[in-house]
N, C-alpha and C. Protein backbone atom coordinates (compact mmCIF):
# COMPACT_ATOMS: atom_id res chain seq x y z
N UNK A 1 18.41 10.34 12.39
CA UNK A 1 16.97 10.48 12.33
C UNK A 1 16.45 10.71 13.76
N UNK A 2 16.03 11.75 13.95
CA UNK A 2 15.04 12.41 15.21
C UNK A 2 13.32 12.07 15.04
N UNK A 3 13.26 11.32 16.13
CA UNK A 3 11.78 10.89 16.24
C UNK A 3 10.98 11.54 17.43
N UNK A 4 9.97 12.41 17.50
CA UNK A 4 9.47 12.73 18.73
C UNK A 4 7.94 12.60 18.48
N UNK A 5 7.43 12.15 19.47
CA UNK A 5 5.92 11.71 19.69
C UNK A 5 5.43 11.12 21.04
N UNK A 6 3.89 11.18 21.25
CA UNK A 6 3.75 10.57 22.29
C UNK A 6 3.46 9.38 22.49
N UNK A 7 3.60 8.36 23.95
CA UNK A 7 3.58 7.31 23.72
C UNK A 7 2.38 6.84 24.07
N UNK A 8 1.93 5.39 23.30
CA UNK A 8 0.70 5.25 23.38
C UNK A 8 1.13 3.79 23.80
N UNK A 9 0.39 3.21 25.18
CA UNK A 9 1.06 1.77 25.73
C UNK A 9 0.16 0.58 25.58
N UNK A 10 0.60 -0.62 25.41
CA UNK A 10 0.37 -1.77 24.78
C UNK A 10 1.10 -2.84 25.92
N UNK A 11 0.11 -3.65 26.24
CA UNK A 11 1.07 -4.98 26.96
C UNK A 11 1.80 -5.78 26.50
N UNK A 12 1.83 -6.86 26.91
CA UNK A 12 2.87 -8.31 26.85
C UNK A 12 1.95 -9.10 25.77
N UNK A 13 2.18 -9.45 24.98
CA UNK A 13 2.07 -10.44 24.29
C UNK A 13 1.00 -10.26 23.12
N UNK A 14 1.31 -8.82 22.57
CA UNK A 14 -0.01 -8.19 21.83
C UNK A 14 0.97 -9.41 20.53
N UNK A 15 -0.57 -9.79 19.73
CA UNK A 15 0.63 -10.50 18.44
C UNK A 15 -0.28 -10.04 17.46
N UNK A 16 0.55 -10.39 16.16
CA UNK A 16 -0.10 -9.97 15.04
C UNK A 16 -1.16 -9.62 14.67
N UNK A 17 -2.33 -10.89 14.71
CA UNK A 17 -3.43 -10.81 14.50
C UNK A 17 -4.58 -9.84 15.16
N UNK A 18 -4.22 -9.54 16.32
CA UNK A 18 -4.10 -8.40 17.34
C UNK A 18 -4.14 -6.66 16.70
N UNK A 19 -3.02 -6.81 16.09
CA UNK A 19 -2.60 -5.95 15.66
C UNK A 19 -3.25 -5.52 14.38
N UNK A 20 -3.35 -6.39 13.36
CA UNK A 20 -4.32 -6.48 12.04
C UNK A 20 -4.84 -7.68 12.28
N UNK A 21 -6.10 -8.07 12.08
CA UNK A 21 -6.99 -8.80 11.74
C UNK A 21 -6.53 -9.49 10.51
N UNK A 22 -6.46 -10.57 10.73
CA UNK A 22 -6.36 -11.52 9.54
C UNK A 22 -7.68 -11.27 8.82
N UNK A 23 -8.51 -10.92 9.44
CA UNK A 23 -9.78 -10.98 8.09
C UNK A 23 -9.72 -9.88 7.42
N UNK A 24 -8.91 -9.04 7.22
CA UNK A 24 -8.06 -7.32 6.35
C UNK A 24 -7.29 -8.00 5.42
N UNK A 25 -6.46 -9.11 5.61
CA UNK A 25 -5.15 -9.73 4.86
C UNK A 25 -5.90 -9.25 3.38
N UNK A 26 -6.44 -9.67 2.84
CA UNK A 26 -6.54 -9.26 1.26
C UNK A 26 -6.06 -7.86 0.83
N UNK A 27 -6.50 -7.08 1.78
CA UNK A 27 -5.83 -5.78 1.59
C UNK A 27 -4.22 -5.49 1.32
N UNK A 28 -3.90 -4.65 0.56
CA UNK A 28 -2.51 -4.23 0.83
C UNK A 28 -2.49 -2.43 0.97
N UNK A 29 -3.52 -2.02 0.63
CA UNK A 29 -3.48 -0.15 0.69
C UNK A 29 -3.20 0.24 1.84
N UNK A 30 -2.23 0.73 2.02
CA UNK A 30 -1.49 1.02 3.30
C UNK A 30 -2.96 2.54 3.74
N UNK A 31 -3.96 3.02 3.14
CA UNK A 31 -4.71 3.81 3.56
C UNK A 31 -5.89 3.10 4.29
N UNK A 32 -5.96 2.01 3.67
CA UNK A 32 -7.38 1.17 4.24
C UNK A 32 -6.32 0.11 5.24
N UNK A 33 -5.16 -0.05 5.31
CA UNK A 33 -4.66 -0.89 6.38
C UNK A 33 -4.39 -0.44 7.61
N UNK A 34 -4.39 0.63 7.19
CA UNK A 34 -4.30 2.07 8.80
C UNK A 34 -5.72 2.24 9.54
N UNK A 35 -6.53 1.86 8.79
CA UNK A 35 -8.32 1.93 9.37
C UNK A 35 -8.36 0.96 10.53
N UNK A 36 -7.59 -0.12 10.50
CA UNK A 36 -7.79 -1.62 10.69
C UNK A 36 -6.55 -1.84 11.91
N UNK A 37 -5.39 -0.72 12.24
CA UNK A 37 -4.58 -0.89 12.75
C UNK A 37 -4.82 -1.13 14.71
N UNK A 38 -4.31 -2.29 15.04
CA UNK A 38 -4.61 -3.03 16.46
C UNK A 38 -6.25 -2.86 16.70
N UNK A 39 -6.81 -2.76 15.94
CA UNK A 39 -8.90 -2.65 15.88
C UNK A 39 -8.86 -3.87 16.92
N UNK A 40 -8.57 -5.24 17.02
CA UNK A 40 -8.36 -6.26 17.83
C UNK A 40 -7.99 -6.41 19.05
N UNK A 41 -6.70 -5.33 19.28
CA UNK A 41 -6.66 -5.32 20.81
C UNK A 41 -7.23 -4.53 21.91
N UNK A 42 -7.74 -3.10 20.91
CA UNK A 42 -8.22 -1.77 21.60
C UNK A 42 -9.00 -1.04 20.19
N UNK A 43 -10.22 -1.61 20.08
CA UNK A 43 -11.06 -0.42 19.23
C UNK A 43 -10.58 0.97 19.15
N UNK A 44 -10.24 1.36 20.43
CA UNK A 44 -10.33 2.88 20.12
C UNK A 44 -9.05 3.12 20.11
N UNK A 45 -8.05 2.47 20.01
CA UNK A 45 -6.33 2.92 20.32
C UNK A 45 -5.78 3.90 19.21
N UNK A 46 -6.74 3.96 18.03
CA UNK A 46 -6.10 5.10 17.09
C UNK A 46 -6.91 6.13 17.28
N UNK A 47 -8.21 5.85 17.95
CA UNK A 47 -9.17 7.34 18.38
C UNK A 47 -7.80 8.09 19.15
N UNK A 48 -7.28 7.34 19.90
CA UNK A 48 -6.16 8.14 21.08
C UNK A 48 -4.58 9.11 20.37
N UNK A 49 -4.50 8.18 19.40
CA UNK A 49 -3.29 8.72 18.79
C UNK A 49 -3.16 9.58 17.78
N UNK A 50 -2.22 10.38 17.63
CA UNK A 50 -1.78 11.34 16.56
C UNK A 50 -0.55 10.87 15.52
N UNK A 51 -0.66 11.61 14.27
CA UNK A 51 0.60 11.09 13.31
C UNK A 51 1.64 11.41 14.49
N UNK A 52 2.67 10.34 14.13
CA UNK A 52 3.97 10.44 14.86
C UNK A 52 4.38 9.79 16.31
N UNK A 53 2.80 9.48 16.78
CA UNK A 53 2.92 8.81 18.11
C UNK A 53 3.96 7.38 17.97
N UNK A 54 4.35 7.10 19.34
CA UNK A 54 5.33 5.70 19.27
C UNK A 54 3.95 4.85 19.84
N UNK A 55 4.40 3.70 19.76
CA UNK A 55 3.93 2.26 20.23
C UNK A 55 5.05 1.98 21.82
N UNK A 56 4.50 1.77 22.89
CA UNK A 56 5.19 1.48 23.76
C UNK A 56 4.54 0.15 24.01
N UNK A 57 5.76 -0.94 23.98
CA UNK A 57 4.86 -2.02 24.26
C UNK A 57 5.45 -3.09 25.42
N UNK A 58 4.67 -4.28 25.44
CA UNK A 58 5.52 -4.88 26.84
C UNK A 58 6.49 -6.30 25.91
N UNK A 59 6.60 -7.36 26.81
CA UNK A 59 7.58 -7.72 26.27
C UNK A 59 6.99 -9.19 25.40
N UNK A 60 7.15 -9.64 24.11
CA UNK A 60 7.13 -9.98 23.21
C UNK A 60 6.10 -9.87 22.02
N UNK A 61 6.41 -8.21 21.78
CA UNK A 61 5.45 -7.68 20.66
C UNK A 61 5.24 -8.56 19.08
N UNK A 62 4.34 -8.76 18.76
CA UNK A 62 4.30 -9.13 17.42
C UNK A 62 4.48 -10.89 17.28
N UNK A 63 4.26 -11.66 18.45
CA UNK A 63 3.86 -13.21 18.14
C UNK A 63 2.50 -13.41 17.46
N UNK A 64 2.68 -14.58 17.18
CA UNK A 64 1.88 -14.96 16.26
C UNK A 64 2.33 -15.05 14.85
N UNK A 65 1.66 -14.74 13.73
CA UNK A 65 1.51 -15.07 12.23
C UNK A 65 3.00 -14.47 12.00
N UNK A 66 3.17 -14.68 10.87
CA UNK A 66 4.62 -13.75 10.08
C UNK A 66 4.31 -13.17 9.33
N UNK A 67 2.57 -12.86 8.88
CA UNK A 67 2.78 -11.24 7.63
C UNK A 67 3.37 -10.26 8.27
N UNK A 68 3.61 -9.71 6.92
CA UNK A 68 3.88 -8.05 7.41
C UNK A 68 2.77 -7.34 7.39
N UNK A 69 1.70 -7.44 7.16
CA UNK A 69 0.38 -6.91 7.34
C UNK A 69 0.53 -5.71 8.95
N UNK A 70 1.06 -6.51 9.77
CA UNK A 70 1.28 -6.25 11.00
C UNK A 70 2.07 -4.73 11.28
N UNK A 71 3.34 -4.91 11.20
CA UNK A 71 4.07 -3.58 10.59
C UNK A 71 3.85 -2.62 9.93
N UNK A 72 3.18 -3.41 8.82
CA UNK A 72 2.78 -2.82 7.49
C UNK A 72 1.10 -1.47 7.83
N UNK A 73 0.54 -2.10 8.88
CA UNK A 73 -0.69 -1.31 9.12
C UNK A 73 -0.04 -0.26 10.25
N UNK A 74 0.90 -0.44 11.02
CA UNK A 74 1.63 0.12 12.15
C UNK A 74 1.99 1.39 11.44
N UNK A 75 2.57 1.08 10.55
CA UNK A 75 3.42 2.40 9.79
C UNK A 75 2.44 3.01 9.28
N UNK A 76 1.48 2.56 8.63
CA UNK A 76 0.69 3.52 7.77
C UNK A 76 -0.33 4.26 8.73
N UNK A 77 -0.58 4.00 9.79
CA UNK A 77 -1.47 4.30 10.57
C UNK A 77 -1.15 5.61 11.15
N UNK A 78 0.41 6.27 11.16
CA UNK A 78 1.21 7.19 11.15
C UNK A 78 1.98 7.18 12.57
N UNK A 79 2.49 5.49 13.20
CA UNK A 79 3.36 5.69 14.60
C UNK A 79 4.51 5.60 14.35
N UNK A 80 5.73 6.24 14.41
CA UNK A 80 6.81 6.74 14.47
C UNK A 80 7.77 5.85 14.25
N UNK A 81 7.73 5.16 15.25
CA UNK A 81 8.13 4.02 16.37
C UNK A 81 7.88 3.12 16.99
N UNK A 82 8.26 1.75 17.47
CA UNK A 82 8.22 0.97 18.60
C UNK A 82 8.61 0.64 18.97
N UNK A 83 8.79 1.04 20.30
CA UNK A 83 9.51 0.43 21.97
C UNK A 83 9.16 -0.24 22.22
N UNK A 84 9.89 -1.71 22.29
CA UNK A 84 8.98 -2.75 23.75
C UNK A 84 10.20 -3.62 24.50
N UNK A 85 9.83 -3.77 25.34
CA UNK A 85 10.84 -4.99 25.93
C UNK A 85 11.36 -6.13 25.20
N UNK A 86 10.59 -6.69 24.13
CA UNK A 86 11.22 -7.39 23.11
C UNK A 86 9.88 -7.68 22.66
N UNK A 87 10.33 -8.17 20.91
CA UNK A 87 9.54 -8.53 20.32
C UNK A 87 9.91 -10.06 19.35
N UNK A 88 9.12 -10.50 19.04
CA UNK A 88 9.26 -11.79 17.90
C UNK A 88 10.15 -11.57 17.32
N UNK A 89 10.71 -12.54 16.97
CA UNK A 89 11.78 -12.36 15.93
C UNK A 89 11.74 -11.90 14.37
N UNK A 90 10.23 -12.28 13.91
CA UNK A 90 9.85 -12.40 12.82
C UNK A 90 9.45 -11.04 12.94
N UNK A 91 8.42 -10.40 13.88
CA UNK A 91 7.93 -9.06 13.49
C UNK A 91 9.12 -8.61 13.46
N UNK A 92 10.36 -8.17 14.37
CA UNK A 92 11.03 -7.29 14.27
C UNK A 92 11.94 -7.32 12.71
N UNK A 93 12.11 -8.45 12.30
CA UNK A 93 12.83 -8.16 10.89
C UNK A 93 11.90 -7.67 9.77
N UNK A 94 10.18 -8.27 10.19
CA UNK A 94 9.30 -7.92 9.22
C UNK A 94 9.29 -5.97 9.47
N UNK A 95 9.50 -5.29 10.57
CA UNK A 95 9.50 -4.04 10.51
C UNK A 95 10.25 -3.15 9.91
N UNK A 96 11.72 -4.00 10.11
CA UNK A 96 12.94 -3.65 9.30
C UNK A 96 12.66 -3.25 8.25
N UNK A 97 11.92 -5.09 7.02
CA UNK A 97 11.75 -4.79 6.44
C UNK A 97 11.26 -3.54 5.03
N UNK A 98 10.51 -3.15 6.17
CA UNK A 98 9.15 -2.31 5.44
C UNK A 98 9.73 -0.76 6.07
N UNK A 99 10.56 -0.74 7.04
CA UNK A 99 11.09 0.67 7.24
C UNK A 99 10.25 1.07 8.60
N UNK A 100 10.27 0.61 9.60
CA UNK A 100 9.31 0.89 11.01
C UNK A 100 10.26 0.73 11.90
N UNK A 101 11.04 1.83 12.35
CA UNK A 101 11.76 1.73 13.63
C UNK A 101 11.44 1.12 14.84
N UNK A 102 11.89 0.23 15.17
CA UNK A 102 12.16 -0.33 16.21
C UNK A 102 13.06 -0.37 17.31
N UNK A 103 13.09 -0.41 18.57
CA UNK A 103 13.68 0.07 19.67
C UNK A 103 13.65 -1.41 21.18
N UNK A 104 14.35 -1.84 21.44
CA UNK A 104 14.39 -2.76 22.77
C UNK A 104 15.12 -2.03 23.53
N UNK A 105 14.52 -1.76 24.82
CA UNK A 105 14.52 -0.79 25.73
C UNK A 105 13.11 -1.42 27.19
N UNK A 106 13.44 -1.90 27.72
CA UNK A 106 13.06 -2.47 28.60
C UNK A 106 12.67 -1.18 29.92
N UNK A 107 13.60 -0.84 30.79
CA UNK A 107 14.11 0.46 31.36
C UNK A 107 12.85 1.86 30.92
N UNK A 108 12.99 1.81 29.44
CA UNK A 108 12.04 2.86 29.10
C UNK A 108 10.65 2.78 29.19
N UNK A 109 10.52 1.52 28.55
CA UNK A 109 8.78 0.69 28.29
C UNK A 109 8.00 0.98 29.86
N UNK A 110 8.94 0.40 30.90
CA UNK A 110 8.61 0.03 32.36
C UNK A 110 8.16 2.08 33.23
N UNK A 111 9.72 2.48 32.51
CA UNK A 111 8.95 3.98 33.10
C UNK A 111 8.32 4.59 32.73
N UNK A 112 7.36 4.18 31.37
CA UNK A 112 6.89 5.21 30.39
C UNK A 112 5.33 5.59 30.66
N UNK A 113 4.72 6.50 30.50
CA UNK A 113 3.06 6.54 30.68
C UNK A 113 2.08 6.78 29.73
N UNK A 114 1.38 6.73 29.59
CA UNK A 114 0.16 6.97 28.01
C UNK A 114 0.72 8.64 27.92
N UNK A 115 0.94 9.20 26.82
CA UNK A 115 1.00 10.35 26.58
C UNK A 115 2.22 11.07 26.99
N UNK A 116 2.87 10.68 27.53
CA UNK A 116 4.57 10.84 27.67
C UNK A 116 4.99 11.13 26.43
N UNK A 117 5.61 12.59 26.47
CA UNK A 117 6.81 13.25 25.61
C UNK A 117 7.75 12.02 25.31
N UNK A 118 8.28 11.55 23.99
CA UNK A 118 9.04 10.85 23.61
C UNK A 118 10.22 11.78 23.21
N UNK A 119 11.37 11.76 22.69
CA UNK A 119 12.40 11.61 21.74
C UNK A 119 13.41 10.85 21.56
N UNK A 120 13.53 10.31 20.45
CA UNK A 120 14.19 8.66 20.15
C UNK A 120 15.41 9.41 18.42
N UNK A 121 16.49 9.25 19.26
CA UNK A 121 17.50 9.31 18.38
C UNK A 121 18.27 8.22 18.01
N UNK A 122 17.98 8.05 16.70
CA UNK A 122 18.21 6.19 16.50
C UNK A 122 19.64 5.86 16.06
N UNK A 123 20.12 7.46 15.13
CA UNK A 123 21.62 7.09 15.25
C UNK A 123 22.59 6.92 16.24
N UNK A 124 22.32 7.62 17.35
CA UNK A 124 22.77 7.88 18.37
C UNK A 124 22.95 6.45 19.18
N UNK A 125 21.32 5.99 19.44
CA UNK A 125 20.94 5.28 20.14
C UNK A 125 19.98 5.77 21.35
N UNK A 126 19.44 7.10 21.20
CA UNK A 126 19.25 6.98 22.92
C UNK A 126 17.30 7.31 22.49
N UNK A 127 17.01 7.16 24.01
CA UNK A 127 15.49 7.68 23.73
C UNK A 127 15.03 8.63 25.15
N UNK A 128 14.60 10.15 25.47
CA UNK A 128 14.38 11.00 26.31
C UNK A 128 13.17 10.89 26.41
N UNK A 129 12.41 10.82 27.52
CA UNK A 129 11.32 10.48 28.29
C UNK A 129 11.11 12.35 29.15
N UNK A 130 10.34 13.15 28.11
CA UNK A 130 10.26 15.20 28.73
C UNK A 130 10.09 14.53 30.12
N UNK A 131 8.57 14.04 30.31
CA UNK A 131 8.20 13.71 31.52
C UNK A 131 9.42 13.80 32.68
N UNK A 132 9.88 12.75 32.27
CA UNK A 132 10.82 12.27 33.44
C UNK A 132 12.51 13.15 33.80
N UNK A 133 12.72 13.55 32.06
CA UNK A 133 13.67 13.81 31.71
C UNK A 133 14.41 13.47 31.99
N UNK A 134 14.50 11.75 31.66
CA UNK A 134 15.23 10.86 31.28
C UNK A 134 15.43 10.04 30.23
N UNK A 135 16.97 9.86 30.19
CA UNK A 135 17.80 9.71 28.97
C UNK A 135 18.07 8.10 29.04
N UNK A 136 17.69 7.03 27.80
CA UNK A 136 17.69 5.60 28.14
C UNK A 136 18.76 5.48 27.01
N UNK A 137 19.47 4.74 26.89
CA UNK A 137 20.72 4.58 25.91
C UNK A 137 20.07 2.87 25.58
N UNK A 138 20.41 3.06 24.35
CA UNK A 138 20.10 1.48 23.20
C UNK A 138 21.00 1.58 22.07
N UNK A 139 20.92 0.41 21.63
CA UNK A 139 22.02 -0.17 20.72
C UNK A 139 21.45 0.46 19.40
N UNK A 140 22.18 1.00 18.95
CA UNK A 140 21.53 1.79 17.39
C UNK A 140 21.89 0.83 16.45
N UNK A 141 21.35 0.76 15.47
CA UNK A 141 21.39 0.40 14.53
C UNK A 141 22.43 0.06 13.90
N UNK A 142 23.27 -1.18 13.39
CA UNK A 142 23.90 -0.89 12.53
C UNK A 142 24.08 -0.18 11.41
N UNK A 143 25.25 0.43 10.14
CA UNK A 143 25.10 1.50 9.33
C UNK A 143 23.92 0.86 8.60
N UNK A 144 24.43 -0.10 7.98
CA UNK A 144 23.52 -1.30 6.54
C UNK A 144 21.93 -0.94 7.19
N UNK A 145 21.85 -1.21 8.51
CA UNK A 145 20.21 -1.17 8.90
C UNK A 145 19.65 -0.20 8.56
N UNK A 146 20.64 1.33 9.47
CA UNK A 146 19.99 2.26 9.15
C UNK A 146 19.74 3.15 8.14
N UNK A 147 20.50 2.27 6.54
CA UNK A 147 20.40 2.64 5.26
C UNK A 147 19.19 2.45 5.04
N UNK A 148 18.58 1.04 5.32
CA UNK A 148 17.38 0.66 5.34
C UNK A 148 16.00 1.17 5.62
N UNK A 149 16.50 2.03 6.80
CA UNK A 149 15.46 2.59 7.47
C UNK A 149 14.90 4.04 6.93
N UNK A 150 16.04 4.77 6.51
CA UNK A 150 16.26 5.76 5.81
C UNK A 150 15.38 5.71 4.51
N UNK A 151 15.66 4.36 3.38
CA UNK A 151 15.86 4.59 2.26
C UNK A 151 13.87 4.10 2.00
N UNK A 152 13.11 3.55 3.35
CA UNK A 152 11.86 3.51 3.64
C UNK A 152 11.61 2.16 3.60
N UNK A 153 12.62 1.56 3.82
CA UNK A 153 12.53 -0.49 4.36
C UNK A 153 13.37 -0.65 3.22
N UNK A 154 13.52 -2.19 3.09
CA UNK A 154 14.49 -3.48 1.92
C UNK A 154 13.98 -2.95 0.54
N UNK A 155 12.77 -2.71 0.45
CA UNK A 155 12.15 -2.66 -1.17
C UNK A 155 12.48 -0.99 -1.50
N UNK A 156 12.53 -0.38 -0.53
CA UNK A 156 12.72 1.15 -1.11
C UNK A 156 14.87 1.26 -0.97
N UNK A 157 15.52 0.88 -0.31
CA UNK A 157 17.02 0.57 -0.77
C UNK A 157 17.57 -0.30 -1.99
N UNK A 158 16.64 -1.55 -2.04
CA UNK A 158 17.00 -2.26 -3.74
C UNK A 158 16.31 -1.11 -4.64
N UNK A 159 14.99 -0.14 -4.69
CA UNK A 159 14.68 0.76 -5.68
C UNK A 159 15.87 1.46 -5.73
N UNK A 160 16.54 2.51 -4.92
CA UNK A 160 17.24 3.25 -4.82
C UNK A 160 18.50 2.51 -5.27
N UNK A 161 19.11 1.57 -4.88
CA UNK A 161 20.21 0.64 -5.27
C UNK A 161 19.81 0.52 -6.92
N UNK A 162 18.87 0.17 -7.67
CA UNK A 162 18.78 -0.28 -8.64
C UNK A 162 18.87 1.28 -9.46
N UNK A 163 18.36 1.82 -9.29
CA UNK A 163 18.53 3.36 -9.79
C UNK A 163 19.62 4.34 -9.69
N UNK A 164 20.57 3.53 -8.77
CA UNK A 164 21.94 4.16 -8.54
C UNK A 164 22.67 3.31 -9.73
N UNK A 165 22.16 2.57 -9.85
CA UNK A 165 23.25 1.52 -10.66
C UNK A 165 22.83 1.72 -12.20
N UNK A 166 21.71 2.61 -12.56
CA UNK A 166 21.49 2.88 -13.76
C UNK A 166 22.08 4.06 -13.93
N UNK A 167 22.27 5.27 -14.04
CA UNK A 167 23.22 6.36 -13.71
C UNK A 167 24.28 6.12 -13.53
């Protein structure tokens, strides 16, 4: 899977609620959860972005709460990706979950600038920075993960699993 977009940057310690507003939680329409996406940390941060942009972020993205609300508005909002120096433990499996690539890359986050050419090859592992035209190497995915990621998170591989197994 080939990801290219530009990057749009985020500090240290953006967390959930940040990210979606707990006062959205009733929602689940991934169309009205994209309206609402980081509204908390930067009003205008989706005025800035286009489908496909990454999330460049600093280092421990996604503290706070454990919905997936969080992820869940990330993806629908149409960003690609997210890079950060590290994130929660909980967001990053909650991204898994739901099918939102994720990337720890420290090296990249630090050289990266608002609007920087991305490309992030996740089988591979690596991510190219046009700007700089530089090449950052990361740990790809295990296979099982990146079935996951593929098949559009956990709930779209048990659909597909369950429908393989009827046939």
């Amino acid at each position: 899977m080939i990801i290219k977009g530009m990057a749009r940057i985020v500090g240290d310690n953006v967390d959930t609620d940040q990210m979606y507003p707990s006062r959205y939680t009733s929602t689940s329409e991934p169309e009205e959860m994209a309206q609402h996406c980081m509204e908390d940390y930067d009003p205008g941060f989706l005025d800035r972005m286009k489908k496909g942009d990454l999330i460049i972020a600093g280092a421990n993205f996604g503290c706070g709460s454990s919905r997936e609300h969080a992820p869940k508005s990330i993806k629908a909002a149409g960003f690609s990706c997210v890079i950060a120096k590290s994130f929660s433990r909980i967001f990053y499996r909650n991204a898994i979950n739901i099918g939102l690539p994720i990337l720890v890359c420290p090296e990249a986050v630090d050289d990266c600038l608002e609007g920087d050419e991305l490309t992030v090859a996740l089988e591979e592992g690596s991510i190219l920075n046009k700007r700089l035209n530089k090449e950052y190497r990361v740990q790809p995915f295990p296979a099982f993960l990146q079935g996951i990621m593929a098949e559009g998170g956990l709930m779209g591989r048990i659909r597909k699993e369950m429908e393989r197994q009827r046939t």
